[in-house]
PDB file of N, CA and C in Angstrom:
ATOM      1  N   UNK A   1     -67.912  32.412 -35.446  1.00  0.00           N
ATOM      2  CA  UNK A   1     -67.706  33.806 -35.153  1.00  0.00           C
ATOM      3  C   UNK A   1     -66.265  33.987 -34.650  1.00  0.00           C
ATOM      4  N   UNK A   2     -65.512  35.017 -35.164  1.00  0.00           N
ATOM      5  CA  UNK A   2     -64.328  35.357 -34.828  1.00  0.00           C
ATOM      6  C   UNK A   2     -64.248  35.253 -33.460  1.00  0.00           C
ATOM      7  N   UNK A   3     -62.630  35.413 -33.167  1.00  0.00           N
ATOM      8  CA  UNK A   3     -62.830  35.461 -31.172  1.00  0.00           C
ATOM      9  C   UNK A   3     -61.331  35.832 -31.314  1.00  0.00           C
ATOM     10  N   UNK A   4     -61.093  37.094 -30.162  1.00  0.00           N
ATOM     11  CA  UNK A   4     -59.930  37.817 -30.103  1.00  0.00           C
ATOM     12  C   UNK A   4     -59.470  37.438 -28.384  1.00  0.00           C
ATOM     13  N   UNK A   5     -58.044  37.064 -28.698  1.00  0.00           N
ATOM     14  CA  UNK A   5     -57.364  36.321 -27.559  1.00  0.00           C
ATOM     15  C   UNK A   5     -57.062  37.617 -26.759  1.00  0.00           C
ATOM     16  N   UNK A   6     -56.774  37.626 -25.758  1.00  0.00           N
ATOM     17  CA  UNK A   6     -55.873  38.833 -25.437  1.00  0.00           C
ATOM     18  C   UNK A   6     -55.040  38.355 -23.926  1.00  0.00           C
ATOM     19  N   UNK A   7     -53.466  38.356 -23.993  1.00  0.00           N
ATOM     20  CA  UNK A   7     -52.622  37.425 -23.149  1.00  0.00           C
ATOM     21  C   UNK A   7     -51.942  38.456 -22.813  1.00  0.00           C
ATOM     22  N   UNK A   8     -51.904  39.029 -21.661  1.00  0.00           N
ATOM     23  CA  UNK A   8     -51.121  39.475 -20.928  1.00  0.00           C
ATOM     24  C   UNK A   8     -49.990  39.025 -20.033  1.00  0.00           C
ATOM     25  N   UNK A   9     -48.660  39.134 -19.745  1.00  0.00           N
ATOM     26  CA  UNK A   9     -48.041  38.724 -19.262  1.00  0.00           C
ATOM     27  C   UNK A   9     -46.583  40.035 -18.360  1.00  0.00           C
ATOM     28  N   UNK A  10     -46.731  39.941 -17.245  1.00  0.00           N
ATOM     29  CA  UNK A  10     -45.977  40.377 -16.347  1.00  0.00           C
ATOM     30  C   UNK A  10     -44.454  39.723 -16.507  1.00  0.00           C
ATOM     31  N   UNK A  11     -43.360  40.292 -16.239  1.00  0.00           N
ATOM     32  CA  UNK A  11     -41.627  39.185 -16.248  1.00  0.00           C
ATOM     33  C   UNK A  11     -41.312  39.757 -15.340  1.00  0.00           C
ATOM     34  N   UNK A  12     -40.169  39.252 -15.036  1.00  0.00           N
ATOM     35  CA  UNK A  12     -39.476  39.531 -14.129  1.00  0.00           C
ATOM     36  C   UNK A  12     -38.261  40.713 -15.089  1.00  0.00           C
ATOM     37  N   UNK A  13     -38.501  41.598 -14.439  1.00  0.00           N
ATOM     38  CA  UNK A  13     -37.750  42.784 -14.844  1.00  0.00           C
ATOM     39  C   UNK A  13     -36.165  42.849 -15.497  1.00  0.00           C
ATOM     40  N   UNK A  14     -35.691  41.731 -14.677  1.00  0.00           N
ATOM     41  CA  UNK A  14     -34.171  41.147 -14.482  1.00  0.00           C
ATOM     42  C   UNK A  14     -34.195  40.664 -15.901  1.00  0.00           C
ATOM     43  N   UNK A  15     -34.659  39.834 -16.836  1.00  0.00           N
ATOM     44  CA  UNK A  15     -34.636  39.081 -17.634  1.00  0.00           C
ATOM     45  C   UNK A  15     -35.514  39.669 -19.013  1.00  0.00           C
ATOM     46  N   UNK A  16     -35.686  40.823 -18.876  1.00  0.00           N
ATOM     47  CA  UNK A  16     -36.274  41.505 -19.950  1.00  0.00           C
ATOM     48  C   UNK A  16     -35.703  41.286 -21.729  1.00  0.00           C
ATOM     49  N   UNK A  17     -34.536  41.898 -21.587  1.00  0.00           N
ATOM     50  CA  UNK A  17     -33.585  41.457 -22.674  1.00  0.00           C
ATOM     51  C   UNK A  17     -33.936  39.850 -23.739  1.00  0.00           C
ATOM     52  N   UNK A  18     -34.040  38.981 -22.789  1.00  0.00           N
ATOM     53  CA  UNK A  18     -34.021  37.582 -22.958  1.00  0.00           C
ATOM     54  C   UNK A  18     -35.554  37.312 -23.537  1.00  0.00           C
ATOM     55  N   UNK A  19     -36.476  37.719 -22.517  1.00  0.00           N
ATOM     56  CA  UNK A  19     -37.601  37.645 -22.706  1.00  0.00           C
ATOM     57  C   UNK A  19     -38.025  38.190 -23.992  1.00  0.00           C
ATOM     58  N   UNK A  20     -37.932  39.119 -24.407  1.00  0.00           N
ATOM     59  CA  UNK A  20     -38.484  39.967 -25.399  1.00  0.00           C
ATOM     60  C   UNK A  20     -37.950  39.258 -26.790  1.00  0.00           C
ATOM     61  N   UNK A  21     -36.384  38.601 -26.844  1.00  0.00           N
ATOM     62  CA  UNK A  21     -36.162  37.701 -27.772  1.00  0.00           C
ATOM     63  C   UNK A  21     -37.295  36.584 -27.870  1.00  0.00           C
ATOM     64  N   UNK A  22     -37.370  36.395 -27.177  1.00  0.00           N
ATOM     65  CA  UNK A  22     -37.910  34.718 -27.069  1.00  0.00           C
ATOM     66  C   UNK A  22     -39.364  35.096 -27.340  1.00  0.00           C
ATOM     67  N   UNK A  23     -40.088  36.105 -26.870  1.00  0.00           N
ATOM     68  CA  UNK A  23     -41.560  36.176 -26.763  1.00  0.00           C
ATOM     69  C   UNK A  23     -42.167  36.622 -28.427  1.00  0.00           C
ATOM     70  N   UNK A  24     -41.276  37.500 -29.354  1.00  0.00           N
ATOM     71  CA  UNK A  24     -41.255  37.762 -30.749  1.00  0.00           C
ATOM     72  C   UNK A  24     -40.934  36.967 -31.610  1.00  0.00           C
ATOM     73  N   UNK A  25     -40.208  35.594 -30.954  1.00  0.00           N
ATOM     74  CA  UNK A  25     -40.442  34.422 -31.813  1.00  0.00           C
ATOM     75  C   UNK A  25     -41.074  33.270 -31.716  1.00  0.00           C
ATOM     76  N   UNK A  26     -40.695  32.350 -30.139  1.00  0.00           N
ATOM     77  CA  UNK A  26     -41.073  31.192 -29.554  1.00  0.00           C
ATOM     78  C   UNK A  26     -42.681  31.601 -29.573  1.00  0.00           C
ATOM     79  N   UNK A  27     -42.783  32.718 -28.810  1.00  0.00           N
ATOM     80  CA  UNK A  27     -44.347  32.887 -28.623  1.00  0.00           C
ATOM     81  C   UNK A  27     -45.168  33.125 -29.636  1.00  0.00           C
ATOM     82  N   UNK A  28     -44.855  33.689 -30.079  1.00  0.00           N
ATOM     83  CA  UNK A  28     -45.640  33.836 -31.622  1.00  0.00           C
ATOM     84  C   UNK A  28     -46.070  32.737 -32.727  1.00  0.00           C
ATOM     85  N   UNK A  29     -44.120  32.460 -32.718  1.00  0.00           N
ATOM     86  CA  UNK A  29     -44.125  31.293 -33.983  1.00  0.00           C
ATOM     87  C   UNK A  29     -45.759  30.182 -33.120  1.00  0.00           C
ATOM     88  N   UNK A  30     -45.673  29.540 -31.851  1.00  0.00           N
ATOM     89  CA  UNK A  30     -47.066  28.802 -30.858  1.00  0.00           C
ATOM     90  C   UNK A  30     -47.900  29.513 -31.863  1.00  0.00           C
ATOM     91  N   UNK A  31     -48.175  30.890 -31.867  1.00  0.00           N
ATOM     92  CA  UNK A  31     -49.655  30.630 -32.385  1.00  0.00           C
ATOM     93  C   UNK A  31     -50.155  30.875 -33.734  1.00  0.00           C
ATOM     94  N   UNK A  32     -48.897  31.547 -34.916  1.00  0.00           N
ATOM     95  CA  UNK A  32     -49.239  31.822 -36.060  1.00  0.00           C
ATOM     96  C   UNK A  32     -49.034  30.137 -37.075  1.00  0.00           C
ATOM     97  N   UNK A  33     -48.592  29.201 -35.864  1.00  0.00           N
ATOM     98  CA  UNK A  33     -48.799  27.878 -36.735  1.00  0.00           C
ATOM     99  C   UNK A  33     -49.636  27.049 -36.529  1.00  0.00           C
ATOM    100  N   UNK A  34     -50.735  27.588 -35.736  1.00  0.00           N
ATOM    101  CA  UNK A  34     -52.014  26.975 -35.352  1.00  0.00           C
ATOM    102  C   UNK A  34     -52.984  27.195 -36.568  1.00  0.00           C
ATOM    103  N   UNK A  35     -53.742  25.923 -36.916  1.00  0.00           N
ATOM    104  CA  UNK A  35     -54.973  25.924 -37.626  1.00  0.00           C
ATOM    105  C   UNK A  35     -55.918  26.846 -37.109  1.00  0.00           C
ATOM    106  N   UNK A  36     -56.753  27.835 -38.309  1.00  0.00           N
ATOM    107  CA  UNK A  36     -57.756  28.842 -37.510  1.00  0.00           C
ATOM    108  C   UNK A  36     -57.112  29.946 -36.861  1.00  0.00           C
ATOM    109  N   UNK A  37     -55.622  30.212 -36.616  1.00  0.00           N
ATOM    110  CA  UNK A  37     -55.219  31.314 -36.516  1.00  0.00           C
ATOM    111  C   UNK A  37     -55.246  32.441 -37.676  1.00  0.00           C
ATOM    112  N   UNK A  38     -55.546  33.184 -37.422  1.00  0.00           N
ATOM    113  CA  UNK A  38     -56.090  34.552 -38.140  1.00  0.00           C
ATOM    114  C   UNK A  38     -54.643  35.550 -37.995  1.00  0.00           C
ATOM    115  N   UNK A  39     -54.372  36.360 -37.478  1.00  0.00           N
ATOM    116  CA  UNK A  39     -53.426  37.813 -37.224  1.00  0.00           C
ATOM    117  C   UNK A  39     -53.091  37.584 -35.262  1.00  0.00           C
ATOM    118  N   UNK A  40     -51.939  38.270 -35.195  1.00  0.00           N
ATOM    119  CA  UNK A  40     -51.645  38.191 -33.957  1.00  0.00           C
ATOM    120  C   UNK A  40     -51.048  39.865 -34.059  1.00  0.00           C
ATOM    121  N   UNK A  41     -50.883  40.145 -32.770  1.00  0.00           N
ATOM    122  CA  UNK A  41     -49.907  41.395 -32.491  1.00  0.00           C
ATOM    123  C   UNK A  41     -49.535  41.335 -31.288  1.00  0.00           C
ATOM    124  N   UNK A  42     -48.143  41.750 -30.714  1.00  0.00           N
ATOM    125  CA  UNK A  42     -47.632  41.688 -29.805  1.00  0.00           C
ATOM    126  C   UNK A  42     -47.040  43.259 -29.338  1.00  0.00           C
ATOM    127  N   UNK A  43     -47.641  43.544 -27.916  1.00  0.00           N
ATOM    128  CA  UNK A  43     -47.242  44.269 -27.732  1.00  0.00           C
ATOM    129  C   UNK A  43     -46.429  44.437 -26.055  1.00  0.00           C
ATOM    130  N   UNK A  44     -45.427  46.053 -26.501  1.00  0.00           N
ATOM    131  CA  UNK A  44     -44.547  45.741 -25.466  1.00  0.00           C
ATOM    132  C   UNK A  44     -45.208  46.845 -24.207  1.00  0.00           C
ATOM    133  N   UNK A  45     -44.183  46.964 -23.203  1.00  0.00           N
ATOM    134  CA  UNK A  45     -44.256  47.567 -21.974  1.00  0.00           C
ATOM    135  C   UNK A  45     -44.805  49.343 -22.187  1.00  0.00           C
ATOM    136  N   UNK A  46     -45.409  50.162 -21.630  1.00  0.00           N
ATOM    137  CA  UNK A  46     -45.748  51.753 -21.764  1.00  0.00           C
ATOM    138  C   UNK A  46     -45.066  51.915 -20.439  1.00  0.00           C
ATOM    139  N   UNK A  47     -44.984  53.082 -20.092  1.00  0.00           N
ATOM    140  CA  UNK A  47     -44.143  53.552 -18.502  1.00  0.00           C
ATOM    141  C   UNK A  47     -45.186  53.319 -17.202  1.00  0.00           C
ATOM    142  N   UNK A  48     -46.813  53.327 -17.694  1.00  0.00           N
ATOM    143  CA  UNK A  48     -47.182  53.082 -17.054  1.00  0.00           C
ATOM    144  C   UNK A  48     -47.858  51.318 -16.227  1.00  0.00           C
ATOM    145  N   UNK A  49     -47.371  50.357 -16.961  1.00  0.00           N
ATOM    146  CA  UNK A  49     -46.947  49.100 -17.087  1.00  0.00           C
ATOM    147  C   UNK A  49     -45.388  48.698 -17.379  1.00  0.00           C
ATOM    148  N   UNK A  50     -44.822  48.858 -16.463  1.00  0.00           N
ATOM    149  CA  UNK A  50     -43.216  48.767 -17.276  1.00  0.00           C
ATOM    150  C   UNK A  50     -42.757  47.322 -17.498  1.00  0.00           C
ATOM    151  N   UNK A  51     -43.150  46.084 -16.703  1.00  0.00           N
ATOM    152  CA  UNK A  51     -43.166  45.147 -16.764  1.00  0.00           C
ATOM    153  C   UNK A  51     -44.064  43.942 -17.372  1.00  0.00           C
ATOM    154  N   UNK A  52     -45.094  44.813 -17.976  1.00  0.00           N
ATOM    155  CA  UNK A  52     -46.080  43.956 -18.636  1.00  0.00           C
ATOM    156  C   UNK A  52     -46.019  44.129 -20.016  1.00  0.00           C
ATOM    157  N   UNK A  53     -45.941  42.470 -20.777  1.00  0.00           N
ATOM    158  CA  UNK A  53     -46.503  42.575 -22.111  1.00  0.00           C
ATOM    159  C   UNK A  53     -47.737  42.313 -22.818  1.00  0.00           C
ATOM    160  N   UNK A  54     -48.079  42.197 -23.772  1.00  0.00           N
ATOM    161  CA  UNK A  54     -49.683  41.622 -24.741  1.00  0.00           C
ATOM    162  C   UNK A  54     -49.132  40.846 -26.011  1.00  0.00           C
ATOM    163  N   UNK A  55     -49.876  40.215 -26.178  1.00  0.00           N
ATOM    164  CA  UNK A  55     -50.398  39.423 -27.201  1.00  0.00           C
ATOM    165  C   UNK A  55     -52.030  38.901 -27.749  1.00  0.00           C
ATOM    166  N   UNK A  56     -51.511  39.936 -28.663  1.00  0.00           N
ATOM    167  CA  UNK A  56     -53.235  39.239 -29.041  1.00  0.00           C
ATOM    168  C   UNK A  56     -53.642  38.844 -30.632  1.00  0.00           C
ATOM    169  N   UNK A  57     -54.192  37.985 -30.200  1.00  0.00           N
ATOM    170  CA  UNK A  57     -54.322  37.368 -31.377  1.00  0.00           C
ATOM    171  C   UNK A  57     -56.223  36.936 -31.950  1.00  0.00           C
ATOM    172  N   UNK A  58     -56.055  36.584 -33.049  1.00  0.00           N
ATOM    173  CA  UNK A  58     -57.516  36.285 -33.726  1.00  0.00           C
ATOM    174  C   UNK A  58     -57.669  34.986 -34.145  1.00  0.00           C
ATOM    175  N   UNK A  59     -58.673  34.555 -33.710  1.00  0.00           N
ATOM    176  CA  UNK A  59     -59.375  33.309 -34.534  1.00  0.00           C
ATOM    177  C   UNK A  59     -60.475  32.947 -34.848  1.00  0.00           C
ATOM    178  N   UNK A  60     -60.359  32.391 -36.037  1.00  0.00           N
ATOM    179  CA  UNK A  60     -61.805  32.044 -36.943  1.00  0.00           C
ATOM    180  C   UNK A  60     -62.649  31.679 -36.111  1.00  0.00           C
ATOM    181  N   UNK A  61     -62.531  30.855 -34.671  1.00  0.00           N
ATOM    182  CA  UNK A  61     -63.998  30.750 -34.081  1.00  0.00           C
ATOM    183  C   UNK A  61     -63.830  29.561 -32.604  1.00  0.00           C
ATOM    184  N   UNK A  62     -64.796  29.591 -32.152  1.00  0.00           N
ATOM    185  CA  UNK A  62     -64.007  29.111 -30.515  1.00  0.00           C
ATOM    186  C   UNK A  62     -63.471  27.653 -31.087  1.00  0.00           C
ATOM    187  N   UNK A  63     -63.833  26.593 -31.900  1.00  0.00           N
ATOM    188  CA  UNK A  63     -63.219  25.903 -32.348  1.00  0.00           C
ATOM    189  C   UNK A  63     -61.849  25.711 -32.679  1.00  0.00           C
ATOM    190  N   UNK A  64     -61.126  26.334 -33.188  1.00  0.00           N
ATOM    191  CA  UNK A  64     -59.832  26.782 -33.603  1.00  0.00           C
ATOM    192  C   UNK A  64     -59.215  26.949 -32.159  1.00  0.00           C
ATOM    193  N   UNK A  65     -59.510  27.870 -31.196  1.00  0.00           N
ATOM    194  CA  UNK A  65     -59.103  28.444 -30.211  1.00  0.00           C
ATOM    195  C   UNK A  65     -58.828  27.439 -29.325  1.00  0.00           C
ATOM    196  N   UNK A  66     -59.818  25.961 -29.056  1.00  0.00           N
ATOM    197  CA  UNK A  66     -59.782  25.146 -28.774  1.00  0.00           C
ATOM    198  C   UNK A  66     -58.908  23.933 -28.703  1.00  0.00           C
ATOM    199  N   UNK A  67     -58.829  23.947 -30.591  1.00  0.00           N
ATOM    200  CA  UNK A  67     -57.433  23.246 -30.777  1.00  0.00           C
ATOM    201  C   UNK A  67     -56.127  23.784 -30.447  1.00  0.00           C
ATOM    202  N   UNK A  68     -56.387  25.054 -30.274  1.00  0.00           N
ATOM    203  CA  UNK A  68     -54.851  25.464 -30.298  1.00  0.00           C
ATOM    204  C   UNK A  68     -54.604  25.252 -28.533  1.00  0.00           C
ATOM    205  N   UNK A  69     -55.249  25.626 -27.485  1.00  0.00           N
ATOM    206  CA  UNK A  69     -55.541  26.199 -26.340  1.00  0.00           C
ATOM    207  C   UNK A  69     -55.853  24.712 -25.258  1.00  0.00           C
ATOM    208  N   UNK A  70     -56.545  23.807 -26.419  1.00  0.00           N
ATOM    209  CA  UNK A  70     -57.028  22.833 -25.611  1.00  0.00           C
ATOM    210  C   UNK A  70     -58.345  22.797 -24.460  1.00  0.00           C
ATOM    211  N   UNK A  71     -58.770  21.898 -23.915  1.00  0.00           N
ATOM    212  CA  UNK A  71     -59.798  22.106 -23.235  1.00  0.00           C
ATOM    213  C   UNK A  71     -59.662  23.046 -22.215  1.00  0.00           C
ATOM    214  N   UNK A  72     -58.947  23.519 -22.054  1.00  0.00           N
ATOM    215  CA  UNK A  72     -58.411  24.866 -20.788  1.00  0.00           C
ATOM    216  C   UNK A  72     -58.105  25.797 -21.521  1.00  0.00           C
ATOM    217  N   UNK A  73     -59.163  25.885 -22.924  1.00  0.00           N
ATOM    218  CA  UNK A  73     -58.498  27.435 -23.352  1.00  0.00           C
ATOM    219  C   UNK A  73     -58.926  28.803 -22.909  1.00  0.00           C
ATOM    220  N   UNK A  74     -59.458  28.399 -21.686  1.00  0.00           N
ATOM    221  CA  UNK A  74     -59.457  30.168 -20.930  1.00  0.00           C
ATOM    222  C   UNK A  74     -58.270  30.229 -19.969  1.00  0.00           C
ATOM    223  N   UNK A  75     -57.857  29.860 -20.141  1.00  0.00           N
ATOM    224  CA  UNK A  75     -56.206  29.386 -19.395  1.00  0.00           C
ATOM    225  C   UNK A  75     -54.763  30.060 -20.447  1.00  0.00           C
ATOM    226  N   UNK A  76     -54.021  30.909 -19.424  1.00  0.00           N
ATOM    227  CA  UNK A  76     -52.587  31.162 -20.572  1.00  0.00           C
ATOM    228  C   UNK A  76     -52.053  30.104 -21.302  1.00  0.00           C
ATOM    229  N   UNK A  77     -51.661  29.976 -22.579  1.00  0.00           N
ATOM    230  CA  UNK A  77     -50.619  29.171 -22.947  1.00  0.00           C
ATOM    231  C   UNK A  77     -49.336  29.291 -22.622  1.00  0.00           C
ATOM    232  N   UNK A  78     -48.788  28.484 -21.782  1.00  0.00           N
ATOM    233  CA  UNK A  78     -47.117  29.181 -21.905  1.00  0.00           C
ATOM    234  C   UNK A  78     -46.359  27.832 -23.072  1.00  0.00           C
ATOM    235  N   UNK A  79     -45.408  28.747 -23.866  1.00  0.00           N
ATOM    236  CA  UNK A  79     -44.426  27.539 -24.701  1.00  0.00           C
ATOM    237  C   UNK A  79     -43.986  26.756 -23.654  1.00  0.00           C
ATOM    238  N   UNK A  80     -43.261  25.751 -23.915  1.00  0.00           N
ATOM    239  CA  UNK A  80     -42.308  25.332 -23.181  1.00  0.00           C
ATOM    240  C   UNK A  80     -40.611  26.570 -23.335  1.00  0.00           C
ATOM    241  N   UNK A  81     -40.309  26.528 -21.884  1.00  0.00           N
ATOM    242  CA  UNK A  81     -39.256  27.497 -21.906  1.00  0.00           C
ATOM    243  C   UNK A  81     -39.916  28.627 -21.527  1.00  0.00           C
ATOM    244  N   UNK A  82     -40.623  29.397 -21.875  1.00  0.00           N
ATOM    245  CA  UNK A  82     -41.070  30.340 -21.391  1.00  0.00           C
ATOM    246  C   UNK A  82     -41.853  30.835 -19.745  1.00  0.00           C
ATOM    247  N   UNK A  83     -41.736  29.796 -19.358  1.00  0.00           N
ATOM    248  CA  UNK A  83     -42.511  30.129 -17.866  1.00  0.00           C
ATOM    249  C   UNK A  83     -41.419  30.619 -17.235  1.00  0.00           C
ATOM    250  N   UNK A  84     -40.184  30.763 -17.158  1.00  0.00           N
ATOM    251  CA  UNK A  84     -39.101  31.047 -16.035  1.00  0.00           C
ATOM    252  C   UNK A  84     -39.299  32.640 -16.032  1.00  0.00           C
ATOM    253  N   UNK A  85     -39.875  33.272 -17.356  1.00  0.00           N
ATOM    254  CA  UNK A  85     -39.513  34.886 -17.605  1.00  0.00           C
ATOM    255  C   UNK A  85     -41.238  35.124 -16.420  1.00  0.00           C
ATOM    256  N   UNK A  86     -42.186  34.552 -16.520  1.00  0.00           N
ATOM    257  CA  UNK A  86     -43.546  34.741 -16.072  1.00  0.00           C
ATOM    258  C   UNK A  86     -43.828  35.084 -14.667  1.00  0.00           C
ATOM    259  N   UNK A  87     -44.028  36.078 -14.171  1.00  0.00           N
ATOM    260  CA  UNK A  87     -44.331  36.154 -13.050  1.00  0.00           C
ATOM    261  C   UNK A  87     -45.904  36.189 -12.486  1.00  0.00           C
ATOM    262  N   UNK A  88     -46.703  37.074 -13.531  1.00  0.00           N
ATOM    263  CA  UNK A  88     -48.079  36.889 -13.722  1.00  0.00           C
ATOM    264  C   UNK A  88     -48.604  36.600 -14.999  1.00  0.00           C
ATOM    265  N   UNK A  89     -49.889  36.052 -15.148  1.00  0.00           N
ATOM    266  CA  UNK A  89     -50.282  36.237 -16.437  1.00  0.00           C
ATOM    267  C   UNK A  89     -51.621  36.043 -16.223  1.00  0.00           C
ATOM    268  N   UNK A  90     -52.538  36.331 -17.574  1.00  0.00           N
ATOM    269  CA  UNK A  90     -53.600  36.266 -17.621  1.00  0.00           C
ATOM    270  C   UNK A  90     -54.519  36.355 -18.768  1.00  0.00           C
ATOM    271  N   UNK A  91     -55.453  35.847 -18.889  1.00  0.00           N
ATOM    272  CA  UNK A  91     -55.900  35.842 -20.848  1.00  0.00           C
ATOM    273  C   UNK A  91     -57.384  36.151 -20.692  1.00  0.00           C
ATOM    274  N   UNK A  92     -57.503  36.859 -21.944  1.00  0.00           N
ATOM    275  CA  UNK A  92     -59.154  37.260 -22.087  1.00  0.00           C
ATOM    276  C   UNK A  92     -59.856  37.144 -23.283  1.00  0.00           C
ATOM    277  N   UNK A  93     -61.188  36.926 -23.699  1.00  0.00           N
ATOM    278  CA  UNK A  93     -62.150  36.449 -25.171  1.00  0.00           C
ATOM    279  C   UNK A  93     -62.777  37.511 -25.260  1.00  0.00           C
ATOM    280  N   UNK A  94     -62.394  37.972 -26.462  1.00  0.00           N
ATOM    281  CA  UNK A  94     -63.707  38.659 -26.213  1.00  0.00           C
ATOM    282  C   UNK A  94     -64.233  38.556 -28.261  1.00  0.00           C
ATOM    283  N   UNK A  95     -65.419  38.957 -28.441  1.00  0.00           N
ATOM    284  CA  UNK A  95     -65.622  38.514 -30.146  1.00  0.00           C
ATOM    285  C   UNK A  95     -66.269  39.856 -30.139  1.00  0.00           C
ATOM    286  N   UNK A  96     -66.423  40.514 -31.582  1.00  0.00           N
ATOM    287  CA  UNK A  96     -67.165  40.895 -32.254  1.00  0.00           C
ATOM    288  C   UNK A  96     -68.238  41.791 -31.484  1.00  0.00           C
ATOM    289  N   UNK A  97     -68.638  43.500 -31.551  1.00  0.00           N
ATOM    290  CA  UNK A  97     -69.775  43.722 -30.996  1.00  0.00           C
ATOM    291  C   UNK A  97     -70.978  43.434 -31.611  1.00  0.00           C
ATOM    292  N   UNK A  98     -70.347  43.861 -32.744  1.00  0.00           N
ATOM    293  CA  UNK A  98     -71.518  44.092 -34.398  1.00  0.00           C
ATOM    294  C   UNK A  98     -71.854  42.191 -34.280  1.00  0.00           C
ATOM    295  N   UNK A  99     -70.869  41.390 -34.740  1.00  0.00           N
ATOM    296  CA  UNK A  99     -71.190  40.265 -35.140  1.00  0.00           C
ATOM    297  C   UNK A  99     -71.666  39.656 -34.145  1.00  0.00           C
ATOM    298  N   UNK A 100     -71.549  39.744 -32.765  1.00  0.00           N
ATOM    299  CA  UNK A 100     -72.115  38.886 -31.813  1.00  0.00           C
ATOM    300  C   UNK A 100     -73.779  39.508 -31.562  1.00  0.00           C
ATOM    301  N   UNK A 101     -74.166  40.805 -31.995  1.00  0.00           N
ATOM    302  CA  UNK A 101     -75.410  41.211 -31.738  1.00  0.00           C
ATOM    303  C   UNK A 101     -75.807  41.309 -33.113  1.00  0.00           C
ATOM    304  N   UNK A 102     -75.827  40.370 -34.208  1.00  0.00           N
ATOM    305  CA  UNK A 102     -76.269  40.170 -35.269  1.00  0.00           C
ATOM    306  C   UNK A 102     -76.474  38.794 -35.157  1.00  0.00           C
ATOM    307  N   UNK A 103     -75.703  37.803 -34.549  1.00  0.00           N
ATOM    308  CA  UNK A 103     -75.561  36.751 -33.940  1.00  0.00           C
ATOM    309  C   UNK A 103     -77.421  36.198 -33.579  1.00  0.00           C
ATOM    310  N   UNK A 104     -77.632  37.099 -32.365  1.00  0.00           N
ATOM    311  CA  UNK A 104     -78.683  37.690 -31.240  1.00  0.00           C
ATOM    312  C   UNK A 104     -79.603  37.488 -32.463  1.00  0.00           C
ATOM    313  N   UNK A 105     -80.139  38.381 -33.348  1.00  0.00           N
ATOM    314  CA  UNK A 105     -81.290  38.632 -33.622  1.00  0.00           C
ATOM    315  C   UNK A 105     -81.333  37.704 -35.196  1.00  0.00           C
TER     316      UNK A 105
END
């Protein structure tokens, strides 16, 4: 069953510029070259989050998510290089309403 990542990440305001390079490639390129990666989208700051970004991404099934994520895949991935921009972060699963309650019965 599919399973949708969803990675939030807070920066440090100062380093925005930098960050936003690095997070549309380094971060991405991490997960669109993972086996079982499906679609990703990245999104940026609204006024009412000015410092927070998203990423979210899809995969074929907690397996995949696993390899990519490792045994701590309810845990952020950070690339290497990327933790200096991080001030918070945080990640969430969630799958399918239809398919997980078709799943059920």
């Amino acid at each position: 069953m599919p399973i949708t990542r969803v990675f939030r990440v807070r920066i440090d305001a100062n380093l925005r510029r930098e960050f936003e390079e690095k997070f549309s490639s380094i971060s991405v390129h991490a997960v669109d070259a993972a086996p079982g990666f499906i679609s990703v989208a990245i999104l940026q700051p609204s006024k009412w989050t000015p410092d927070e970004y998203a990423m979210i991404s899809q995969w074929e099934d907690e397996a995949a998510l696993i390899a990519f994520a490792g045994a701590q895949w309810n845990q952020p991935v950070i690339p290497p290089g990327m933790e200096r921009f991080v001030v918070e972060c945080w990640v969430h699963h969630f799958q399918s309403w239809d398919q997980a309650r078709m799943a059920l019965t």
